[in-house]
Protein backbone atom coordinates (compact mmCIF):
# COMPACT_ATOMS: atom_id res chain seq x y z
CA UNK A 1 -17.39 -35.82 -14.88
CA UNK A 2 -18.94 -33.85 -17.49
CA UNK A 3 -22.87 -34.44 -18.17
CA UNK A 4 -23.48 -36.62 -21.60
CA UNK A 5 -24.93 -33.47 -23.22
CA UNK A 6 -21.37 -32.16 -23.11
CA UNK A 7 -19.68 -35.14 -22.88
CA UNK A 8 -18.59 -35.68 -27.14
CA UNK A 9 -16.84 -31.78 -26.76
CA UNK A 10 -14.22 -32.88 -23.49
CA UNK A 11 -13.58 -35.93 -25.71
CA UNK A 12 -12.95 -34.08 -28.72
CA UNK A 13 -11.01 -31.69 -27.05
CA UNK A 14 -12.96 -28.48 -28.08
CA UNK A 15 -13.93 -28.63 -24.13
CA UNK A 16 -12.40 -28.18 -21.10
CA UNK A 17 -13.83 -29.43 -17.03
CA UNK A 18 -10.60 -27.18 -15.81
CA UNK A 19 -11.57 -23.58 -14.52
CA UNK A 20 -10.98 -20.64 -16.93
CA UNK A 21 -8.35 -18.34 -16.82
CA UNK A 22 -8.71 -14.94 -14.34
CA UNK A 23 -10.27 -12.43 -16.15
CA UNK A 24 -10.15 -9.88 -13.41
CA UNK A 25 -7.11 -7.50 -12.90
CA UNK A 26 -5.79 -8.59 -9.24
CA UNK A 27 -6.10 -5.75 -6.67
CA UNK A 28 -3.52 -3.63 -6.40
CA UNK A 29 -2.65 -2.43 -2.81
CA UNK A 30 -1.28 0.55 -1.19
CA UNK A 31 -0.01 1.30 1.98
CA UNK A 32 -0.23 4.80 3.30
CA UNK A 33 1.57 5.58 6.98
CA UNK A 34 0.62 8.69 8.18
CA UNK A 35 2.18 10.82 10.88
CA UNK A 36 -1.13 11.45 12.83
CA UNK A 37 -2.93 8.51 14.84
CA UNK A 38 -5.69 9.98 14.13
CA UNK A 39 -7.00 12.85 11.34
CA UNK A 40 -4.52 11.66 8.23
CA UNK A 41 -6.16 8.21 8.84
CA UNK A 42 -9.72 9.19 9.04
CA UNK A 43 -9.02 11.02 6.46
CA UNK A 44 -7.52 8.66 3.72
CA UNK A 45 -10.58 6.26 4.70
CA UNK A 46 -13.08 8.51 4.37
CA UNK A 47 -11.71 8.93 0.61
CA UNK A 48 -11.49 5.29 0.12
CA UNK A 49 -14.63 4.77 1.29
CA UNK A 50 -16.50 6.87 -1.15
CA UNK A 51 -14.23 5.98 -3.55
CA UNK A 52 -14.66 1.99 -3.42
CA UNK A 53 -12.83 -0.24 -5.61
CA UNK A 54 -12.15 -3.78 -6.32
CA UNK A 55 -9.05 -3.12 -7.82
CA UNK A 56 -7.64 -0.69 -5.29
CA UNK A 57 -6.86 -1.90 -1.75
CA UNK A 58 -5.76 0.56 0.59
CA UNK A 59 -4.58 0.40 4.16
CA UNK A 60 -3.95 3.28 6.23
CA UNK A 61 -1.94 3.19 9.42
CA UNK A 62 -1.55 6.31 12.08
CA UNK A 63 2.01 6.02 13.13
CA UNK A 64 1.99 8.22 15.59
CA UNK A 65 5.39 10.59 14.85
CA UNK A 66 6.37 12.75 12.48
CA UNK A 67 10.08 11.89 11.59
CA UNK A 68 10.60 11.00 7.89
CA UNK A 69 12.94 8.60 8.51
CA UNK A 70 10.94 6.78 11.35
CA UNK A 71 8.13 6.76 9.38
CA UNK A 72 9.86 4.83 6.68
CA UNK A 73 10.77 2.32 8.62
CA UNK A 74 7.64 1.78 10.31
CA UNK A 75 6.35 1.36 6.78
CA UNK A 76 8.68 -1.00 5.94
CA UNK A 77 8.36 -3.19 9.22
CA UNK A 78 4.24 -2.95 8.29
CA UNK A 79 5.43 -4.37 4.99
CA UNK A 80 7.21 -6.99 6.35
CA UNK A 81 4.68 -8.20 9.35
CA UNK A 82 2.24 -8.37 5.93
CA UNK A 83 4.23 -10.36 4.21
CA UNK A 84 5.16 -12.78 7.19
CA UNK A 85 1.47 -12.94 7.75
CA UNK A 86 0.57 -14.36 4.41
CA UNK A 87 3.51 -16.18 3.64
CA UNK A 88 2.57 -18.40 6.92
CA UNK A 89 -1.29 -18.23 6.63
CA UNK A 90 -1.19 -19.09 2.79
CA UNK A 91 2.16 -20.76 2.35
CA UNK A 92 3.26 -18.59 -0.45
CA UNK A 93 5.21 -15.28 -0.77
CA UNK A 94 3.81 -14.11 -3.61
CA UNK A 95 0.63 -13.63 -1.67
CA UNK A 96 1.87 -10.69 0.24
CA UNK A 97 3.25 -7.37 -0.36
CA UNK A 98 2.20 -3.59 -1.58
CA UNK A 99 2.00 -2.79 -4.89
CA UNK A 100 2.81 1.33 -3.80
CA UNK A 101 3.78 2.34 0.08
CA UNK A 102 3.76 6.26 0.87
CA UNK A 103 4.21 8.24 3.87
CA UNK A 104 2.71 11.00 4.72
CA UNK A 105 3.88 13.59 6.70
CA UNK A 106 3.71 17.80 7.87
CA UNK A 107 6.71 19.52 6.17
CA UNK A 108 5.99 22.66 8.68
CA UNK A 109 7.57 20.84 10.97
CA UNK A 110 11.14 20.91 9.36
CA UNK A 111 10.46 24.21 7.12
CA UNK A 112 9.15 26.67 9.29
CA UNK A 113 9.14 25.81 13.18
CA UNK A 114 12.31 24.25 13.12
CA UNK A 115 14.62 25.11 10.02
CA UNK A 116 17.46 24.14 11.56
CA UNK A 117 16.26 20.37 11.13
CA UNK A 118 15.66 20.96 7.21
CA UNK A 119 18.50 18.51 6.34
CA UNK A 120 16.53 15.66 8.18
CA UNK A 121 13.59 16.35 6.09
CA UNK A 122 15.75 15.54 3.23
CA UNK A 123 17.33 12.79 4.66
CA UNK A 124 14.24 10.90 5.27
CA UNK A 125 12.77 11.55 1.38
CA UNK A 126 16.47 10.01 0.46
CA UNK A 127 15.77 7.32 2.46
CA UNK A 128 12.08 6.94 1.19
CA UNK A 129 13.25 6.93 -2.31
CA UNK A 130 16.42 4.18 -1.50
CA UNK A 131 13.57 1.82 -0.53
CA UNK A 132 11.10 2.60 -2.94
CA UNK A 133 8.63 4.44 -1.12
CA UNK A 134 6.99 7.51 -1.77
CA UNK A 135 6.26 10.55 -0.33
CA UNK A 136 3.54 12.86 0.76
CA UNK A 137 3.89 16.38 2.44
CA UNK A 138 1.17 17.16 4.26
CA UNK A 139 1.17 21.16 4.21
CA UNK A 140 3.89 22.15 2.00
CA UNK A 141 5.32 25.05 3.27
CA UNK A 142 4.82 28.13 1.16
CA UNK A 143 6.68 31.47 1.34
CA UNK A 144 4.39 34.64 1.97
């Protein structure tokens, strides 16, 4: 119930007691699965943390293994358990989700120790790129 100072404008229609509209640009959130535990982590939240914002959310996981293609879908089941999470806890889909998801990963792995396993490097960025998730070589190999 409005006071009666304001009382003649929610009568008159020229006032409303409804909130306003969002004026704020909703977060947008990234997920970034790394192939360290450890350093890639540390690393992407040390950048975030400098680099603060309120309408950049960021979530780093260490997954623990290099493989493209595993990391992928560890990605996409960390998508999934998010979206679970806040479908139940807020009763609405829409809720959940990543705006970007990117894996990060060491190319020298594929390229230079092991080039007989280049074709699974490229077989993991296809399957990145089938499921709409992009990707990050760690130290791109480069030819002396």
């Amino acid at each position: 119930m409005p006071s009666k100072k304001y009382q003649h404008l929610v009568e008159s229609g020229k006032a409303s007691l409804g909130r306003k509209e969002r004026f704020r640009t909703p977060a947008k959130s990234i997920l970034i699965v790394c192939e360290g535990k450890n350093t890639e982590k540390i690393y992407f939240e040390g950048i975030c943390q400098k680099k603060a914002s309120s309408t950049v959310k960021v979530k780093c996981y260490g997954a623990g293994f290099g493989d493209a293609t595993n990391l992928v879908k560890y990605a996409l089941k960390l998508k999934t358990e998010q979206e679970e999470k806040a479908e139940s806890e807020l009763g609405m889909r829409e809720a959940a989700g990543f705006d970007e998801i990117w894996i990060v990963f060491d190319a020298d792995y594929y390229l230079t120790i092991h080039k007989n396993r280049f074709h699974k490097l490229t077989e993991g960025v296809d399957f990145a790129k089938a499921h709409a998730i992009n990707v990050a070589l760690d130290r791109p190999y480069q030819s002396s």
